[in-house]
C-alpha atoms as a PDB file:
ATOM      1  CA  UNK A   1       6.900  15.221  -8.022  1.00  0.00           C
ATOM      2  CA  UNK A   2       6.568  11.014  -7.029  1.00  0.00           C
ATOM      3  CA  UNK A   3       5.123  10.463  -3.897  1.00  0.00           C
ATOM      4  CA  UNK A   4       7.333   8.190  -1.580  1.00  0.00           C
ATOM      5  CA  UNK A   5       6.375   4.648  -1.524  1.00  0.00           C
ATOM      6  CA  UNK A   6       5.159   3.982   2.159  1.00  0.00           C
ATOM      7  CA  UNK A   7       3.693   1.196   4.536  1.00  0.00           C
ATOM      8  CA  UNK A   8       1.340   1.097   7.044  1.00  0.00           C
ATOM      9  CA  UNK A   9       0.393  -2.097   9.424  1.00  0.00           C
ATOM     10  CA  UNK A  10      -0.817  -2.335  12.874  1.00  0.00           C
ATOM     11  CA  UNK A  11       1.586  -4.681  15.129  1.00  0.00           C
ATOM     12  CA  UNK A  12       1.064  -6.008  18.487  1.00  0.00           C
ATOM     13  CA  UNK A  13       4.677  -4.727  19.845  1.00  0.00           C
ATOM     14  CA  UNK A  14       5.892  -8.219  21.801  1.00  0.00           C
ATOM     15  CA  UNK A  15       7.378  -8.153  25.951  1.00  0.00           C
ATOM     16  CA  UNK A  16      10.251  -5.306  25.803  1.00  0.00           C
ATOM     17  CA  UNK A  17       8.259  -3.362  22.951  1.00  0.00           C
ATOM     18  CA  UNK A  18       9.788  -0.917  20.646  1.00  0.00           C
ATOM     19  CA  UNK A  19      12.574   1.500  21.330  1.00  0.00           C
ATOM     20  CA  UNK A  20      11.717   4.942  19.852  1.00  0.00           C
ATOM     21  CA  UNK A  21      14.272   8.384  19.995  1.00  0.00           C
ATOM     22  CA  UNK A  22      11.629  10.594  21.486  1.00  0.00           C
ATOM     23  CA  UNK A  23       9.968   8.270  24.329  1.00  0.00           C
ATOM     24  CA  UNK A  24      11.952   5.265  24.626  1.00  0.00           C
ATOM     25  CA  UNK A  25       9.930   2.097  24.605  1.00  0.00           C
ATOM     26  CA  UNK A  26       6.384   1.889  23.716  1.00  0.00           C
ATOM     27  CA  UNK A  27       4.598  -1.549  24.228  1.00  0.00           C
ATOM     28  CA  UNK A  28       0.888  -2.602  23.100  1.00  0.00           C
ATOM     29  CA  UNK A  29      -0.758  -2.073  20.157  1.00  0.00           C
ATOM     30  CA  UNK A  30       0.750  -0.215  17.541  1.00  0.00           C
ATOM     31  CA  UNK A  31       1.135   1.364  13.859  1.00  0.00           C
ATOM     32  CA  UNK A  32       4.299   1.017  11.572  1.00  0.00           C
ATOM     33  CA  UNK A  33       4.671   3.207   9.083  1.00  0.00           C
ATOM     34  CA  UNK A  34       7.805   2.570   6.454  1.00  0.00           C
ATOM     35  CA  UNK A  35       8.408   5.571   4.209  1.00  0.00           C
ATOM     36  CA  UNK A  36      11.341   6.046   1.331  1.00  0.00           C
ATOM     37  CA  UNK A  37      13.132   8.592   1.732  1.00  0.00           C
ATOM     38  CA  UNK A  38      16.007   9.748  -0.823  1.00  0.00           C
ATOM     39  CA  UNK A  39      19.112   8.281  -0.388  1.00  0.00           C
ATOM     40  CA  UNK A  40      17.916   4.733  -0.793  1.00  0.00           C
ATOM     41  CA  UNK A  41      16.392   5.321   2.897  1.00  0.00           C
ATOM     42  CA  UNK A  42      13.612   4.180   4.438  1.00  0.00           C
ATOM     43  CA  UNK A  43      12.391   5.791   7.412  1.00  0.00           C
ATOM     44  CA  UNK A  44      10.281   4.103  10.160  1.00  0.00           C
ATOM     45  CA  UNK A  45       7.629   5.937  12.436  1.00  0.00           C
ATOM     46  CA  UNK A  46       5.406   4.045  15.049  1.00  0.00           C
ATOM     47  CA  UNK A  47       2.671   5.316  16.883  1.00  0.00           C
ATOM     48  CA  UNK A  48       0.241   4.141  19.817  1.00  0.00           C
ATOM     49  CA  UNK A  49      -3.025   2.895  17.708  1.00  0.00           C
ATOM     50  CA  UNK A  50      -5.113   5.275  16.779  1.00  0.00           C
ATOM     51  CA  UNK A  51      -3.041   8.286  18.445  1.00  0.00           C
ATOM     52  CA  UNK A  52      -1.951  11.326  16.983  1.00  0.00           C
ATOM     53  CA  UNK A  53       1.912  11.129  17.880  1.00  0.00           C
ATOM     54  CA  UNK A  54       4.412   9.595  15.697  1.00  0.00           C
ATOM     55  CA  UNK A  55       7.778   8.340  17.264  1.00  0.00           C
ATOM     56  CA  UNK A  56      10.676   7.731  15.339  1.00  0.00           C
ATOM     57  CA  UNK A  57      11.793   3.648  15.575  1.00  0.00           C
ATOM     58  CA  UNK A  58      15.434   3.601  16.921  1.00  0.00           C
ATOM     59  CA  UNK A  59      18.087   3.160  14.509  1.00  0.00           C
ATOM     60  CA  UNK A  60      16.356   4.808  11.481  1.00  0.00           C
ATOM     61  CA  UNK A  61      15.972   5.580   8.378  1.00  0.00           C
ATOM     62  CA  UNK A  62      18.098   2.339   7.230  1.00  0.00           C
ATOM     63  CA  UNK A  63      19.101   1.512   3.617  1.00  0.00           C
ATOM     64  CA  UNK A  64      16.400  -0.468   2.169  1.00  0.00           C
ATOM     65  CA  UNK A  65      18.973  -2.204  -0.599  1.00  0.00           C
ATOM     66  CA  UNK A  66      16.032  -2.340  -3.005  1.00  0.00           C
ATOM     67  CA  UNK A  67      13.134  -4.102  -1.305  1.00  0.00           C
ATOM     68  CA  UNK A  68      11.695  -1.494   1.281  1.00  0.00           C
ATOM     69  CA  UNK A  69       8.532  -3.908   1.121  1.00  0.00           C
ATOM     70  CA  UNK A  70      10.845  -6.785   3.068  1.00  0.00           C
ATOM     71  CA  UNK A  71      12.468  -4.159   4.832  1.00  0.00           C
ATOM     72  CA  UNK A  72       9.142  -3.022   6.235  1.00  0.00           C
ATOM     73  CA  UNK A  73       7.933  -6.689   7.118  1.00  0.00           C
ATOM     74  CA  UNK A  74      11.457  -7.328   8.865  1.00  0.00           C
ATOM     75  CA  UNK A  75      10.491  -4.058  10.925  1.00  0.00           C
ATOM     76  CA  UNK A  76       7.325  -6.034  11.828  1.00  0.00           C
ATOM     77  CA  UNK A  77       8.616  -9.047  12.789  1.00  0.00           C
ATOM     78  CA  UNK A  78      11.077  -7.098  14.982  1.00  0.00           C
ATOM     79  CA  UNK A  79       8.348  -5.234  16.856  1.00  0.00           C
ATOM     80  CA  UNK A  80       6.363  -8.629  17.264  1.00  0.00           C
ATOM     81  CA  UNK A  81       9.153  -9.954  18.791  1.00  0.00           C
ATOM     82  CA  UNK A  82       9.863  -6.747  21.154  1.00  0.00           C
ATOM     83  CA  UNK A  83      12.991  -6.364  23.437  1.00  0.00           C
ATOM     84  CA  UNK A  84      13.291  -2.912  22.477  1.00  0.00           C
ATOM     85  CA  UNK A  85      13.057  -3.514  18.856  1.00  0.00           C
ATOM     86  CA  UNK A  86      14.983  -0.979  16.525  1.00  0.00           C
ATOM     87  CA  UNK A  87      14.990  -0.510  12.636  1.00  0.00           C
ATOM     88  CA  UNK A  88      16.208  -3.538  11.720  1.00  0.00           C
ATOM     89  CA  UNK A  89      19.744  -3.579   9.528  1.00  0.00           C
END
């Protein structure tokens, strides 16, 4: 069996932070991490630093349309840029 293809960066989560399903928004420093999932999917989870919980990013897993890589640095950008950021379309 292939592992999944995943993605893991720290982000400082900007003024609004990041909207998750389980807690709502979490600001400060945190962890993306981008996983494919079948289907074309790619699933984003984002955690405190350094925690032990993983939070599922609003609005995910999103079709990845072939570059999960960009995908995953759009999800970035998003979180930099806070407001509530969700998996970005």
């Amino acid at each position: 069996m292939t592992q999944p293809h995943q993605w893991q960066d720290e982000v400082l989560a900007g003024p609004g932070g990041a909207m998750t399903d389980e807690v709502g928004v979490i600001t400060g420093p945190l962890t993306l991490r981008s996983t494919e999932v079948a289907g074309g999917l790619l699933r984003f989870d984002v955690q405190y630093k350094d925690a032990d919980e993983w939070y599922t990013l609003t609005g995910s897993p999103r079709p990845h349309h072939g570059d999960p890589a960009a995908v995953h640095a759009a999800a970035l950008a998003a979180i930099r840029t806070g407001g509530g950021a969700q998996a970005p379309t």
